[in-house]
PDB file of N, CA and C in Angstrom:
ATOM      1  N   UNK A   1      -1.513 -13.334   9.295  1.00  0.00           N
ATOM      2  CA  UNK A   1      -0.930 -12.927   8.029  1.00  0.00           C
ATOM      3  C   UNK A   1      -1.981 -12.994   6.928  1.00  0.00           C
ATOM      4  N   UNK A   2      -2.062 -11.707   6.211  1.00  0.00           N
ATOM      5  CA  UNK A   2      -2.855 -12.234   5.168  1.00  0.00           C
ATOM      6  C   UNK A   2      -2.010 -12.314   3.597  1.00  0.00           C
ATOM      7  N   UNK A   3      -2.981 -12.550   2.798  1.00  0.00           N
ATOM      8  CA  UNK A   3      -2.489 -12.599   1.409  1.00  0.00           C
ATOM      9  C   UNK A   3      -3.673 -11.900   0.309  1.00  0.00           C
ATOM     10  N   UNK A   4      -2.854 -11.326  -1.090  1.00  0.00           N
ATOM     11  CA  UNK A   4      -4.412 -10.295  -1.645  1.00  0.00           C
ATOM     12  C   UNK A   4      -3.900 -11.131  -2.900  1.00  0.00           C
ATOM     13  N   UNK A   5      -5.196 -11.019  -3.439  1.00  0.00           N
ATOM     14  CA  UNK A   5      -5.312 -12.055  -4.836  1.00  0.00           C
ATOM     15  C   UNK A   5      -6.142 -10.187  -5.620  1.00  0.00           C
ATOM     16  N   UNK A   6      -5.001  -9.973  -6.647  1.00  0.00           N
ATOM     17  CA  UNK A   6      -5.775  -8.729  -7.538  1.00  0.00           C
ATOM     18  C   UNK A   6      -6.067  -9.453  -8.579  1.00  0.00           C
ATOM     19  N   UNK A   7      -7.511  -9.276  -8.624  1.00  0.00           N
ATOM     20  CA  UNK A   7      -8.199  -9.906 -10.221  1.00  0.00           C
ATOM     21  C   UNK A   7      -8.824  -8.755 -10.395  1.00  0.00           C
ATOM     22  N   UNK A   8      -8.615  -7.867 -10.219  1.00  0.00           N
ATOM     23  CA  UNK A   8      -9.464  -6.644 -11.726  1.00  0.00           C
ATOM     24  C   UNK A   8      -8.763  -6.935 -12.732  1.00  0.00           C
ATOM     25  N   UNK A   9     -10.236  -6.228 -13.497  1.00  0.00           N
ATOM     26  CA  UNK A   9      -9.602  -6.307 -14.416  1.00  0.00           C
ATOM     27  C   UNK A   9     -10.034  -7.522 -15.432  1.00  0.00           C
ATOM     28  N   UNK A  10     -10.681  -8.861 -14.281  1.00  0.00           N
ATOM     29  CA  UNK A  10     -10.396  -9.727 -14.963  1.00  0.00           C
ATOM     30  C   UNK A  10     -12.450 -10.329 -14.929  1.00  0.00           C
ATOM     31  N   UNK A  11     -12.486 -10.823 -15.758  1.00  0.00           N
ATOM     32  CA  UNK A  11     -14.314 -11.365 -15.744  1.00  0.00           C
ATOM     33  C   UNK A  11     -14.268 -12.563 -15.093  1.00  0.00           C
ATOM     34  N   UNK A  12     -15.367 -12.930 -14.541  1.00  0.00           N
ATOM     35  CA  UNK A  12     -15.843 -13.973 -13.845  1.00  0.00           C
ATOM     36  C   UNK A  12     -15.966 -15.470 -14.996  1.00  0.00           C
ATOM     37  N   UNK A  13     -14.960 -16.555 -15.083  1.00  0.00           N
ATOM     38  CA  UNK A  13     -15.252 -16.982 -13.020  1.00  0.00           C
ATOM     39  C   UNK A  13     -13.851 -16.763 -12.703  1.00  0.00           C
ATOM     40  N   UNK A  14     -13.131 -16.068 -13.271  1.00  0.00           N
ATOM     41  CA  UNK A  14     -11.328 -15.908 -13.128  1.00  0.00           C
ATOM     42  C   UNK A  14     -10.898 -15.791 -12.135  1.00  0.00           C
ATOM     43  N   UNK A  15     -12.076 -14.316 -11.433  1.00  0.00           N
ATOM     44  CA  UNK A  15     -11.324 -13.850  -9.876  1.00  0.00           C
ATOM     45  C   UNK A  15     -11.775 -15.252  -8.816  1.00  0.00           C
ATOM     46  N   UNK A  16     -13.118 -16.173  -9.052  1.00  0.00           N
ATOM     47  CA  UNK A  16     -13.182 -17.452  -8.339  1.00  0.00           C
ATOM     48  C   UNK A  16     -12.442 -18.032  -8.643  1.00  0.00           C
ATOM     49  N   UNK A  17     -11.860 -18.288  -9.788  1.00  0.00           N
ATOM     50  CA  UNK A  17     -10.765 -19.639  -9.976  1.00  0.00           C
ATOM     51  C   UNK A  17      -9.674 -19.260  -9.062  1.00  0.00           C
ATOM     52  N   UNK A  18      -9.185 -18.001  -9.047  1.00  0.00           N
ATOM     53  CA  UNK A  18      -7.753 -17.561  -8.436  1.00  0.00           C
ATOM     54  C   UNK A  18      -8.301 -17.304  -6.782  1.00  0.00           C
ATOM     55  N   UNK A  19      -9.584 -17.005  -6.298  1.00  0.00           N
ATOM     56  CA  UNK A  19     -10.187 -16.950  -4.907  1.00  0.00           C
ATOM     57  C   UNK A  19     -10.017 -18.548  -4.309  1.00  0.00           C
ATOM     58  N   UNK A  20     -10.565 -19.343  -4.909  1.00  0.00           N
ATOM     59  CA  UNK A  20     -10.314 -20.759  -4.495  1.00  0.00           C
ATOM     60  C   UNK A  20      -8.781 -21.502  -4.483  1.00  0.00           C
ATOM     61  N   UNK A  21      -8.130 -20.982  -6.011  1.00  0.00           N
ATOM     62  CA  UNK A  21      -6.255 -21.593  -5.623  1.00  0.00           C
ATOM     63  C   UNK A  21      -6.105 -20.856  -4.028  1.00  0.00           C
ATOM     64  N   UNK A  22      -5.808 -19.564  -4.151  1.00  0.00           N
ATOM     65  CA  UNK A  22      -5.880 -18.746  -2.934  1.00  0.00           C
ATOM     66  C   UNK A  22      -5.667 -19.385  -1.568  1.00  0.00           C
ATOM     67  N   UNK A  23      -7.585 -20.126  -1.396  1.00  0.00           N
ATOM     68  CA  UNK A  23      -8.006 -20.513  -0.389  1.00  0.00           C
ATOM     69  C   UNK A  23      -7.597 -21.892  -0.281  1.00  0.00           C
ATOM     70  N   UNK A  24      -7.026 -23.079  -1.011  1.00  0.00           N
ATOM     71  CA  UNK A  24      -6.721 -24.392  -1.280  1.00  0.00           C
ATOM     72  C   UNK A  24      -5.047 -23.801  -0.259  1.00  0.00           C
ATOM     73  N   UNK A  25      -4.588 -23.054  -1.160  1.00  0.00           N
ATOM     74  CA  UNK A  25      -3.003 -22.861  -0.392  1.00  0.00           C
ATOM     75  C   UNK A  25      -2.385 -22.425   0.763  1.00  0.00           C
ATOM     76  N   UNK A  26      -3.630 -21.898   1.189  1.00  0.00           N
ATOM     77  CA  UNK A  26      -3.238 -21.056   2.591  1.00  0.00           C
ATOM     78  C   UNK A  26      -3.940 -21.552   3.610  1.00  0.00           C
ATOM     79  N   UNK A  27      -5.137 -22.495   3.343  1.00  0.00           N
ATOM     80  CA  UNK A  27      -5.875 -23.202   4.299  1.00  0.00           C
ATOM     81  C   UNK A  27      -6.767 -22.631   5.130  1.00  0.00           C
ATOM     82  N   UNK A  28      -6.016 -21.667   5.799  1.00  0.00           N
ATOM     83  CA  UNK A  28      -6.638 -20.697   6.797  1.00  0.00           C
ATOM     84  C   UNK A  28      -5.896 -19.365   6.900  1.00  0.00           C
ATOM     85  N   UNK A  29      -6.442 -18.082   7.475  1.00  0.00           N
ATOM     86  CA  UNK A  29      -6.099 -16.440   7.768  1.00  0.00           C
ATOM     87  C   UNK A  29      -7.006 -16.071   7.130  1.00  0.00           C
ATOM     88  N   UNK A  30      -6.033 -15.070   6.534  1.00  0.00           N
ATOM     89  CA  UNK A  30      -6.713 -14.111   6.198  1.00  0.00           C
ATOM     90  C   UNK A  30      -6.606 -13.943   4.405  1.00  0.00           C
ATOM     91  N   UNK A  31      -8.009 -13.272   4.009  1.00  0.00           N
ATOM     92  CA  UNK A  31      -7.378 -13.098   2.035  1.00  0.00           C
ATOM     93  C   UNK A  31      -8.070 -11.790   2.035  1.00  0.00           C
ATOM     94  N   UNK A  32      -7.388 -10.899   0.855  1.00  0.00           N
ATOM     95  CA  UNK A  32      -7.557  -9.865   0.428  1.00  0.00           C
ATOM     96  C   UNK A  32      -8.158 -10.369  -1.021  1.00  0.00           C
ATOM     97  N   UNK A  33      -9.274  -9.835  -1.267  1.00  0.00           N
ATOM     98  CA  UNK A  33      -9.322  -9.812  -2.972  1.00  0.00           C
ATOM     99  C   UNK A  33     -10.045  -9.035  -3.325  1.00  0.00           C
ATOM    100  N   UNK A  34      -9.307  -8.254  -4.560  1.00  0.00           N
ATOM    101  CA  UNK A  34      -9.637  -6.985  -5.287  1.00  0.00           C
ATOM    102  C   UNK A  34     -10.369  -7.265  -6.456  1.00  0.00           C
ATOM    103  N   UNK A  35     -11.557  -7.160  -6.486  1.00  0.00           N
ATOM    104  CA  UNK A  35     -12.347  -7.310  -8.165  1.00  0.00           C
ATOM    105  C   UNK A  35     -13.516  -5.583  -7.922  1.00  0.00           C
ATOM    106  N   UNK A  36     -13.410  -5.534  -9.564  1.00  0.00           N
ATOM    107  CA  UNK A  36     -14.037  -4.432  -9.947  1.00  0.00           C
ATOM    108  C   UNK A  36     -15.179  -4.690 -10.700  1.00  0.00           C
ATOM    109  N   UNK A  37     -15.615  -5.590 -10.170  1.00  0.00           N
ATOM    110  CA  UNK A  37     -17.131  -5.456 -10.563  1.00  0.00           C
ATOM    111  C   UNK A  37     -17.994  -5.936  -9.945  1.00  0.00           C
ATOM    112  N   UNK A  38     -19.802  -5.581  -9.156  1.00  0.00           N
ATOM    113  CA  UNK A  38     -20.317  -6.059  -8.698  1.00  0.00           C
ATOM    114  C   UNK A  38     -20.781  -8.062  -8.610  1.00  0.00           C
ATOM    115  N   UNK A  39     -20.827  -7.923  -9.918  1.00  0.00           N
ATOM    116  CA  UNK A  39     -21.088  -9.316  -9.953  1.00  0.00           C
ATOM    117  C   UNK A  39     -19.811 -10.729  -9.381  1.00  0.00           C
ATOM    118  N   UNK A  40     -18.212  -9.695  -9.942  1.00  0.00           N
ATOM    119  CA  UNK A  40     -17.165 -10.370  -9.234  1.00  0.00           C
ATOM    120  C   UNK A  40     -17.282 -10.349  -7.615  1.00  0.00           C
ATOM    121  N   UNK A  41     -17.696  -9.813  -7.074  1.00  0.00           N
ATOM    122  CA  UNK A  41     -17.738  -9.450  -5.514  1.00  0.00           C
ATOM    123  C   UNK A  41     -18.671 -10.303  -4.954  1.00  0.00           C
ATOM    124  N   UNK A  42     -19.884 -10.572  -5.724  1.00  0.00           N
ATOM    125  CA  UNK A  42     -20.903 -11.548  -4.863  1.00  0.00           C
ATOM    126  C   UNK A  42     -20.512 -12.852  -5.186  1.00  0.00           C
ATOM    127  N   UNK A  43     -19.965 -13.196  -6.479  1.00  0.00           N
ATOM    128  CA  UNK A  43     -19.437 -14.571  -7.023  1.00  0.00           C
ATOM    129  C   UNK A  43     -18.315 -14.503  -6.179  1.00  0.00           C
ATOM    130  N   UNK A  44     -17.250 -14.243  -5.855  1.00  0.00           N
ATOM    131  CA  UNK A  44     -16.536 -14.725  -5.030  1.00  0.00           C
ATOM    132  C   UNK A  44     -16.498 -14.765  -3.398  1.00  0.00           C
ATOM    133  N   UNK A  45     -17.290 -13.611  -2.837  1.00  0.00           N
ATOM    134  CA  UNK A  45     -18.169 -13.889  -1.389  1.00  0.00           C
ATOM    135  C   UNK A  45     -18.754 -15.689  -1.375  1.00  0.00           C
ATOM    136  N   UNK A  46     -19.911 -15.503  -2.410  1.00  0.00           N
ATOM    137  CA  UNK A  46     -20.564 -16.892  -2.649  1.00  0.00           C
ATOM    138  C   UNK A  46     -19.270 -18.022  -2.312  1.00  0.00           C
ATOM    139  N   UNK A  47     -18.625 -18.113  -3.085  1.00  0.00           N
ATOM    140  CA  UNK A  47     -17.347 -19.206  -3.295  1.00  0.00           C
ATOM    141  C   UNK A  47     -16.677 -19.465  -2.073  1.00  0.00           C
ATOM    142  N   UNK A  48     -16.724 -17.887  -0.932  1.00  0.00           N
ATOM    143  CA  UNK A  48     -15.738 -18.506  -0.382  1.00  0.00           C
ATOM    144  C   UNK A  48     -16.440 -19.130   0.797  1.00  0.00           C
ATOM    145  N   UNK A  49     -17.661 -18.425   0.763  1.00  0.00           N
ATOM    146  CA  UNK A  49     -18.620 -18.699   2.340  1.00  0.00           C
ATOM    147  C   UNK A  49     -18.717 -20.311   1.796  1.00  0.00           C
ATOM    148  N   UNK A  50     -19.160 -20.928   0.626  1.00  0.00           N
ATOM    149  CA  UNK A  50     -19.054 -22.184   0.548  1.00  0.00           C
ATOM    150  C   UNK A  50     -17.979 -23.239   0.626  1.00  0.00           C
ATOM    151  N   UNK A  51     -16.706 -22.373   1.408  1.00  0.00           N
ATOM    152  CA  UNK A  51     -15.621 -23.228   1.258  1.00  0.00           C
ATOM    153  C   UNK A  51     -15.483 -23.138   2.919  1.00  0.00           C
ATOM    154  N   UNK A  52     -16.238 -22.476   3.677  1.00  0.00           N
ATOM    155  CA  UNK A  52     -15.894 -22.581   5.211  1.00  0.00           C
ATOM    156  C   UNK A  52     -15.524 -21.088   5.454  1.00  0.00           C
ATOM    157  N   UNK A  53     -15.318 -19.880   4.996  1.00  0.00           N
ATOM    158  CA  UNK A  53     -14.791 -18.724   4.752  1.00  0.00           C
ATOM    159  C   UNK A  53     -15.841 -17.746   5.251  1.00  0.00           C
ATOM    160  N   UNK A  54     -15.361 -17.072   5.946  1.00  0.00           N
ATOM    161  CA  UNK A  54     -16.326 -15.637   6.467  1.00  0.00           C
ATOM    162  C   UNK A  54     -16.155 -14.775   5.852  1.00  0.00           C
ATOM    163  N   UNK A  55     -16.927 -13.874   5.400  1.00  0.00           N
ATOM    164  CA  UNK A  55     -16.948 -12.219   4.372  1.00  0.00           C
ATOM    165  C   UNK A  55     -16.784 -11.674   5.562  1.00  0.00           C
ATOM    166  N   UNK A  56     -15.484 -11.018   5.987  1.00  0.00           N
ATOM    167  CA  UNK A  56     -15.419 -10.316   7.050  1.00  0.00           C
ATOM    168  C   UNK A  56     -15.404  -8.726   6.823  1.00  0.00           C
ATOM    169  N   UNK A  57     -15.057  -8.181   5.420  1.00  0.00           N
ATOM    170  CA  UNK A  57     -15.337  -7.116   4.909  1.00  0.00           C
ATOM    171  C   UNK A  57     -15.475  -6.907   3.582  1.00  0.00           C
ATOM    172  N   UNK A  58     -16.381  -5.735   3.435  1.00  0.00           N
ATOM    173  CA  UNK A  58     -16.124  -5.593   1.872  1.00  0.00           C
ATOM    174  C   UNK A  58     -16.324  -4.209   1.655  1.00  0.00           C
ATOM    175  N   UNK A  59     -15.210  -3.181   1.263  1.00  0.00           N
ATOM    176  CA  UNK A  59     -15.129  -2.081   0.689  1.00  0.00           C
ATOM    177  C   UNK A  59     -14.856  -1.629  -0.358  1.00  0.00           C
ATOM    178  N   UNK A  60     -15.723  -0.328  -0.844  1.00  0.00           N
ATOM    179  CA  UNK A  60     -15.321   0.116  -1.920  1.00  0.00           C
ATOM    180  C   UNK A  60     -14.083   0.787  -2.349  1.00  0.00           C
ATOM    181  N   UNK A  61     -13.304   0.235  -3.395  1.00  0.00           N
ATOM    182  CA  UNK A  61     -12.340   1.115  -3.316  1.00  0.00           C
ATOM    183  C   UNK A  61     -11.524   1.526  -4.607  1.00  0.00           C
ATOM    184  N   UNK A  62     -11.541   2.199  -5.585  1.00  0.00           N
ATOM    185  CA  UNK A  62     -11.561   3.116  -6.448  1.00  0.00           C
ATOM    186  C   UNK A  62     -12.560   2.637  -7.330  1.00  0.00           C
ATOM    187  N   UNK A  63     -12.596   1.996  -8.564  1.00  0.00           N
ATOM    188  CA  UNK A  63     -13.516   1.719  -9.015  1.00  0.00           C
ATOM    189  C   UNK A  63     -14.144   0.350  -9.127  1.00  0.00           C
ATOM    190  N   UNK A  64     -13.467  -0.464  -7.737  1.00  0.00           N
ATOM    191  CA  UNK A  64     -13.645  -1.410  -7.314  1.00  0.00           C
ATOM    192  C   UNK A  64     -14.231  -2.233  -5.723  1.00  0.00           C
ATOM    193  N   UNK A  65     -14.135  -2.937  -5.965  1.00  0.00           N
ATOM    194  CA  UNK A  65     -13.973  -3.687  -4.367  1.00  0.00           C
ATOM    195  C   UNK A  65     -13.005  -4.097  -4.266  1.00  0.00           C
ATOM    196  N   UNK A  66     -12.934  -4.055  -2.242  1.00  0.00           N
ATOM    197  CA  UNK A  66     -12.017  -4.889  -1.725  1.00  0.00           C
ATOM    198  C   UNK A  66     -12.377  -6.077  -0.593  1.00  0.00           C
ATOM    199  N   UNK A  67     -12.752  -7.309  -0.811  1.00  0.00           N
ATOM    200  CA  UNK A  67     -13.034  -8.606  -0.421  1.00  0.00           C
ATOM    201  C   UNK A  67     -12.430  -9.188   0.434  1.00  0.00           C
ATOM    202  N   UNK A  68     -12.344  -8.905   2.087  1.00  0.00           N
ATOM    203  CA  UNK A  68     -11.930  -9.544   2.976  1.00  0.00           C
ATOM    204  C   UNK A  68     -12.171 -10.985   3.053  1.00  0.00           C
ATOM    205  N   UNK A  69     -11.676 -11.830   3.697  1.00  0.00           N
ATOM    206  CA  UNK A  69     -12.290 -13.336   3.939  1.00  0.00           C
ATOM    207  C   UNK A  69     -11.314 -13.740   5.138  1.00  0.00           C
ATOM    208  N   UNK A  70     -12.138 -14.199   5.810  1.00  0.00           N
ATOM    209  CA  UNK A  70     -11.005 -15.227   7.063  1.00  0.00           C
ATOM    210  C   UNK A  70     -11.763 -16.560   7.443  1.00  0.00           C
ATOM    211  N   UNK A  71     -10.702 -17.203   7.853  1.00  0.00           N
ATOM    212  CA  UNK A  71     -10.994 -18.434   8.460  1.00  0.00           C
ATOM    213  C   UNK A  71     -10.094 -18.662   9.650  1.00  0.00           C
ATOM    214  N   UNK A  72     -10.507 -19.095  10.494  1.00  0.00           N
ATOM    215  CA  UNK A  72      -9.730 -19.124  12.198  1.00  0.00           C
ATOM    216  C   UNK A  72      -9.190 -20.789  11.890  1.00  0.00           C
TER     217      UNK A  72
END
């Protein structure tokens, strides 16, 4: 099961603050997160690989990204 955290829209460190509640609540699966801006996309990759979290994808998608993450 996964879950998507949409932070466009929103500046850094917002989409990390809400990437980490995210990852605190669900422990493990899967997360979706949507940020539209380059710098949101590597700051929250960064955040999550340091929490135990794999970047399992990352696509572009309208004038944004979309930020896979899993943990087994």
């Amino acid at each position: 099961m996964s879950t998507t955290v949409d932070a466009r829209g929103l500046s850094c460190p917002q989409p990390v603050l809400m990437t980490m509640d995210e990852i605190k609540a669900v422990g493990k699966g899967e997360i979706i997160i949507q940020v539209d801006t380059d710098t949101s996309k590597e700051n929250v990759s960064r955040a999550a690989e340091s929490q135990g979290w794999q970047v399992s994808d990352v696509q572009e998608e309208g004038e944004g990204y979309r930020v896979t993450i899993k943990r087994e």
